[in-house]
N, C-alpha and C. Protein backbone atom coordinates (compact mmCIF):
# COMPACT_ATOMS: atom_id res chain seq x y z
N UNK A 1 4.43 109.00 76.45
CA UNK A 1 3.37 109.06 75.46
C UNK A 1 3.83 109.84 74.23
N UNK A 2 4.55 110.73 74.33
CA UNK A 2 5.15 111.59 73.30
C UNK A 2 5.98 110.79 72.53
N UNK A 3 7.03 110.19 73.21
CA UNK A 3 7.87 109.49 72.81
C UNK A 3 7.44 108.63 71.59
N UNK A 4 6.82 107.99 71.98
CA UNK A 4 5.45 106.60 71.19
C UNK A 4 4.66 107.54 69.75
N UNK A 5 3.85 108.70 70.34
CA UNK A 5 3.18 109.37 69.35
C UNK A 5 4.88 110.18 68.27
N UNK A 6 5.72 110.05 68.57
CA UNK A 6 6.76 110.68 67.98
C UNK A 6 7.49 109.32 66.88
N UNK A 7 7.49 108.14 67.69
CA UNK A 7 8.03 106.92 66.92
C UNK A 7 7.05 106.29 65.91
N UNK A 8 5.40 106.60 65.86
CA UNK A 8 4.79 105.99 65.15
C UNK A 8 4.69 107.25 64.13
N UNK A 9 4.76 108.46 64.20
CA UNK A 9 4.93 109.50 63.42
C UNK A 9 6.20 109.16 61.74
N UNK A 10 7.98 108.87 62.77
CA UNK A 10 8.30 108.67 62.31
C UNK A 10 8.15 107.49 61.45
N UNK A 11 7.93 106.24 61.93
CA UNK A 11 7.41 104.89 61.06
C UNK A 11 6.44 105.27 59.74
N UNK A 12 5.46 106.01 60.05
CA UNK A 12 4.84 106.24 59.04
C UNK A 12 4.90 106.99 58.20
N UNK A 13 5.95 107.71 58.12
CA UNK A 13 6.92 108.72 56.97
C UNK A 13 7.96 107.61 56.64
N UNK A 14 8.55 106.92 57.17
CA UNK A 14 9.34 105.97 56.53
C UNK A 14 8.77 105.41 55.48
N UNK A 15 7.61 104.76 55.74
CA UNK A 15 6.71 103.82 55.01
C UNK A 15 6.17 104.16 54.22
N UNK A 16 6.15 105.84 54.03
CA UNK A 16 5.53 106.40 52.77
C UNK A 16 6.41 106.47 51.93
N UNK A 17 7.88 107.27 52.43
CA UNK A 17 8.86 107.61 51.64
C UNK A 17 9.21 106.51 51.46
N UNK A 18 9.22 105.10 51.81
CA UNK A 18 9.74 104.23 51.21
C UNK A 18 9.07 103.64 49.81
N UNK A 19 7.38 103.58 50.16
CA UNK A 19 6.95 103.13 49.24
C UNK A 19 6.57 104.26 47.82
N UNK A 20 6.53 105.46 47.92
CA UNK A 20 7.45 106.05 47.02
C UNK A 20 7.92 106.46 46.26
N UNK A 21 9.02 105.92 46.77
CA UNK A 21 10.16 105.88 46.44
C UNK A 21 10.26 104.22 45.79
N UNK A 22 9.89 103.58 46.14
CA UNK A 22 9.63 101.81 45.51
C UNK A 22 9.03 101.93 44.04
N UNK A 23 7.77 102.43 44.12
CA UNK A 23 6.88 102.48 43.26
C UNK A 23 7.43 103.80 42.21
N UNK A 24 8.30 104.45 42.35
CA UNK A 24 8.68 105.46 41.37
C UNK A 24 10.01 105.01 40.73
N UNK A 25 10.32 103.86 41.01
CA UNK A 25 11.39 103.31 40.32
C UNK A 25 11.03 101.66 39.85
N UNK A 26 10.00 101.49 40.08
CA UNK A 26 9.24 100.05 39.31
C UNK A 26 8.97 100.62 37.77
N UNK A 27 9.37 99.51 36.74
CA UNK A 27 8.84 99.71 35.60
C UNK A 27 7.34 99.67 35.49
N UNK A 28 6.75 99.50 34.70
CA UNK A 28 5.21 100.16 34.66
C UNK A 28 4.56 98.21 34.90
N UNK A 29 5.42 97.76 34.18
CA UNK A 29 4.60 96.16 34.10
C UNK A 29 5.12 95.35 35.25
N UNK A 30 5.64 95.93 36.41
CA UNK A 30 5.83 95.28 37.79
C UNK A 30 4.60 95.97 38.88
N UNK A 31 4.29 96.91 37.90
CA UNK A 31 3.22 97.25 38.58
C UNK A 31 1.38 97.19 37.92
N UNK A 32 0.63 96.58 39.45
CA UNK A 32 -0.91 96.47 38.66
C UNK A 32 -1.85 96.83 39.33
N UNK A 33 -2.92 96.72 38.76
CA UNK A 33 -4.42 97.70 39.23
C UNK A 33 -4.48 99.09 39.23
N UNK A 34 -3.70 99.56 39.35
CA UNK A 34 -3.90 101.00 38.83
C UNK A 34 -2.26 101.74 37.63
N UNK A 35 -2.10 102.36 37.16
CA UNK A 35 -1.00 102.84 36.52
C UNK A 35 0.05 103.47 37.55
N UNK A 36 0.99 103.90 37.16
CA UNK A 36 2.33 104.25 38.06
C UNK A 36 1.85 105.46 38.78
N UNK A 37 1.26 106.80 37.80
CA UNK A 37 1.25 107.82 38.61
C UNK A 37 -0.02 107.69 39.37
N UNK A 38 -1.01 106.57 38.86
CA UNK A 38 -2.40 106.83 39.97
C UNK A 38 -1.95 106.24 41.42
N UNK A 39 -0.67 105.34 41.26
CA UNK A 39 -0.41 104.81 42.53
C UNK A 39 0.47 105.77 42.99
N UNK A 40 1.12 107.00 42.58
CA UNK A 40 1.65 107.76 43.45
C UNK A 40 1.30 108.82 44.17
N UNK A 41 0.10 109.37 43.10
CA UNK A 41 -1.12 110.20 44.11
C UNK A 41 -1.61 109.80 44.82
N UNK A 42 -2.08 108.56 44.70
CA UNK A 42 -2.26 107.69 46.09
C UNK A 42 -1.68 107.91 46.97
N UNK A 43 -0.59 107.33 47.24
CA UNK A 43 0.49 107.54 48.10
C UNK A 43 0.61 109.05 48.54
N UNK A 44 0.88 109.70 48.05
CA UNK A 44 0.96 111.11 48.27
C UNK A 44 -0.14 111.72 48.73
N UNK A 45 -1.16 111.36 48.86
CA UNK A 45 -2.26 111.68 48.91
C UNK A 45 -2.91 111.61 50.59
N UNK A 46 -3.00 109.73 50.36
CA UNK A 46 -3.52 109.08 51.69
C UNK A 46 -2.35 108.82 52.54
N UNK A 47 -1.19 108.75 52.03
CA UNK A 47 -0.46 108.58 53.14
C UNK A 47 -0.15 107.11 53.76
N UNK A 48 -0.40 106.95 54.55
CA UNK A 48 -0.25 105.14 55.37
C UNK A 48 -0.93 104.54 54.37
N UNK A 49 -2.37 104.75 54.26
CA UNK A 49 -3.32 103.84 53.89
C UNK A 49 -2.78 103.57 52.29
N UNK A 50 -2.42 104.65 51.73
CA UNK A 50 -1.88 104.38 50.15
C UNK A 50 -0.73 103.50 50.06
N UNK A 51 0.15 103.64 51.16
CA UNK A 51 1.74 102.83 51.24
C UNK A 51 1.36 101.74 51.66
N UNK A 52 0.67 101.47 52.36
CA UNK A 52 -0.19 99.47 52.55
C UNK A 52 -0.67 99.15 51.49
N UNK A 53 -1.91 99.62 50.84
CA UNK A 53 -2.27 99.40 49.44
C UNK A 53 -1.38 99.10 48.05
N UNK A 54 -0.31 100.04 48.17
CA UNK A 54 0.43 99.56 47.04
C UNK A 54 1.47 98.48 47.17
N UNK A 55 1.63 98.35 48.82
CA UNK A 55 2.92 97.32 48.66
C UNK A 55 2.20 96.24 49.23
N UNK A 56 1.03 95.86 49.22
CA UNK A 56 -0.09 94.79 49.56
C UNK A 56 -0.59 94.27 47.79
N UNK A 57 -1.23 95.03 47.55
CA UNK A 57 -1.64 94.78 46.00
C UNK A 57 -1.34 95.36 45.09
N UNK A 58 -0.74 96.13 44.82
CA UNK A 58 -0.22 96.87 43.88
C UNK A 58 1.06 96.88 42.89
N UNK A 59 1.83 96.14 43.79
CA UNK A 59 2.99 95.78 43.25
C UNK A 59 3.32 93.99 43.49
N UNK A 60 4.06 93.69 41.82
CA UNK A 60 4.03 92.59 41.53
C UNK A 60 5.31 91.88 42.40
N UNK A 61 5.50 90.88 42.50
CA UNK A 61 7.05 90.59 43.71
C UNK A 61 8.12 90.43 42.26
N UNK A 62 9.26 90.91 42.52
CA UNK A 62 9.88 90.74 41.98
C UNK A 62 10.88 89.40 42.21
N UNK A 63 11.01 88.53 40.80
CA UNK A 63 11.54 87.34 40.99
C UNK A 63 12.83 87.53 41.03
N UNK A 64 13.51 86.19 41.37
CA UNK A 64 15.04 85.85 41.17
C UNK A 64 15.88 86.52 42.52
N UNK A 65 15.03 86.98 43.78
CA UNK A 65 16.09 86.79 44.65
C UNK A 65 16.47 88.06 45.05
N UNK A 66 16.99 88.60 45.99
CA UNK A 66 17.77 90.16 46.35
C UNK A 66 18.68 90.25 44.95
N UNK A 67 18.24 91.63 44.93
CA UNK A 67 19.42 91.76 43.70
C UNK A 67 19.00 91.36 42.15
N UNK A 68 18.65 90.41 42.39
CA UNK A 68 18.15 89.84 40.69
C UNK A 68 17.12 89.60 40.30
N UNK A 69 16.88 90.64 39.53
CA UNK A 69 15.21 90.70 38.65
C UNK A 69 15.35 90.19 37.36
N UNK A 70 14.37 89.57 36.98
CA UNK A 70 13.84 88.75 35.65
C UNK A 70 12.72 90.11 35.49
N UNK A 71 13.80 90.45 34.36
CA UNK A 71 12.88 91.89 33.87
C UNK A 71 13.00 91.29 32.27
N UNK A 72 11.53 91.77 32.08
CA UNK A 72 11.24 91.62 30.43
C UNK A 72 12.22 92.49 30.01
N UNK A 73 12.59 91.86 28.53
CA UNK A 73 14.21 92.78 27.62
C UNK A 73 12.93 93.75 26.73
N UNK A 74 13.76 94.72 27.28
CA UNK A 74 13.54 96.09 26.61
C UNK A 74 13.60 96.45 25.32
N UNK A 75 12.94 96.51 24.52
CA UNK A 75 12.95 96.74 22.56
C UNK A 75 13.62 98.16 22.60
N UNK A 76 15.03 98.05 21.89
CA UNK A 76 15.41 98.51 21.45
C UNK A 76 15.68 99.58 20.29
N UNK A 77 15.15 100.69 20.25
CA UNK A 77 15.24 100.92 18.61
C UNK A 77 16.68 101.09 17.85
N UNK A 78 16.71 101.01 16.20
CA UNK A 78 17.76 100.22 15.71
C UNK A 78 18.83 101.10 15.74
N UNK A 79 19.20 101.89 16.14
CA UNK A 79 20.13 102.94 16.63
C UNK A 79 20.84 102.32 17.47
N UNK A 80 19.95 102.37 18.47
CA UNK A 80 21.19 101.36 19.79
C UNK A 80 20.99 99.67 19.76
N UNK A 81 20.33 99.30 19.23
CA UNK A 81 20.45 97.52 18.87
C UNK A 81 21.87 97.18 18.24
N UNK A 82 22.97 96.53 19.59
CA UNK A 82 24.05 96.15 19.06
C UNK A 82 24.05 94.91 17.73
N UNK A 83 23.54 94.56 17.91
CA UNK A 83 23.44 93.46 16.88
C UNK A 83 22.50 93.76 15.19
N UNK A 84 21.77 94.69 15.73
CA UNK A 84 21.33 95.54 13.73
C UNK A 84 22.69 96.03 13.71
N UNK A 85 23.34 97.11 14.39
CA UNK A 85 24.48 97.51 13.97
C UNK A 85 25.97 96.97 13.49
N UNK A 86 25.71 95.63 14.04
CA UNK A 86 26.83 94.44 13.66
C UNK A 86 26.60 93.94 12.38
N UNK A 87 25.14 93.77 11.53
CA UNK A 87 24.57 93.17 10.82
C UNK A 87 24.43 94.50 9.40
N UNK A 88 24.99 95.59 9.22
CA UNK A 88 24.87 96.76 8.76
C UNK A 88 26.63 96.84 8.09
């Protein structure tokens, strides 16, 4: 019985620290219904119930496959825009 109450202990620290840890490295527009940090007090907060919630509805799936995200291109300001600086 220990054993069991010890393995679902650990599972559910996985599942927090995983989700996170997920959700603290999502850009803001992969994530919806609430903003980044309301979903991490969440998490931090409730615990299981917050780490189901956000990786149930909260977070958008990311397309294109393991590895490859179709992430909106990032605006640049003209400092680091290789191409204003080519055009200068």
């Amino acid at each position: 019985m220990i054993k069991f109450e010890g393995f679902f202990l650990l599972l559910s620290l996985a599942l927090v620290l995983y989700s996170f840890i997920d959700c603290a490295r999502r850009e803001d527009y992969e994530i919806q219904k609430l903003p980044k940090w309301g979903w991490l007090l969440l998490i931090f907060f409730t615990g299981s119930i917050g780490s189901i919630a956000f990786l149930v509805i909260g977070r958008k799936p990311r397309s294109g496959g393991i590895g490859g995200t179709k992430a909106k291109k990032r605006i640049l300001p003209p400092d680091d825009d290789p191409d204003f600086l080519r055009s200068i």
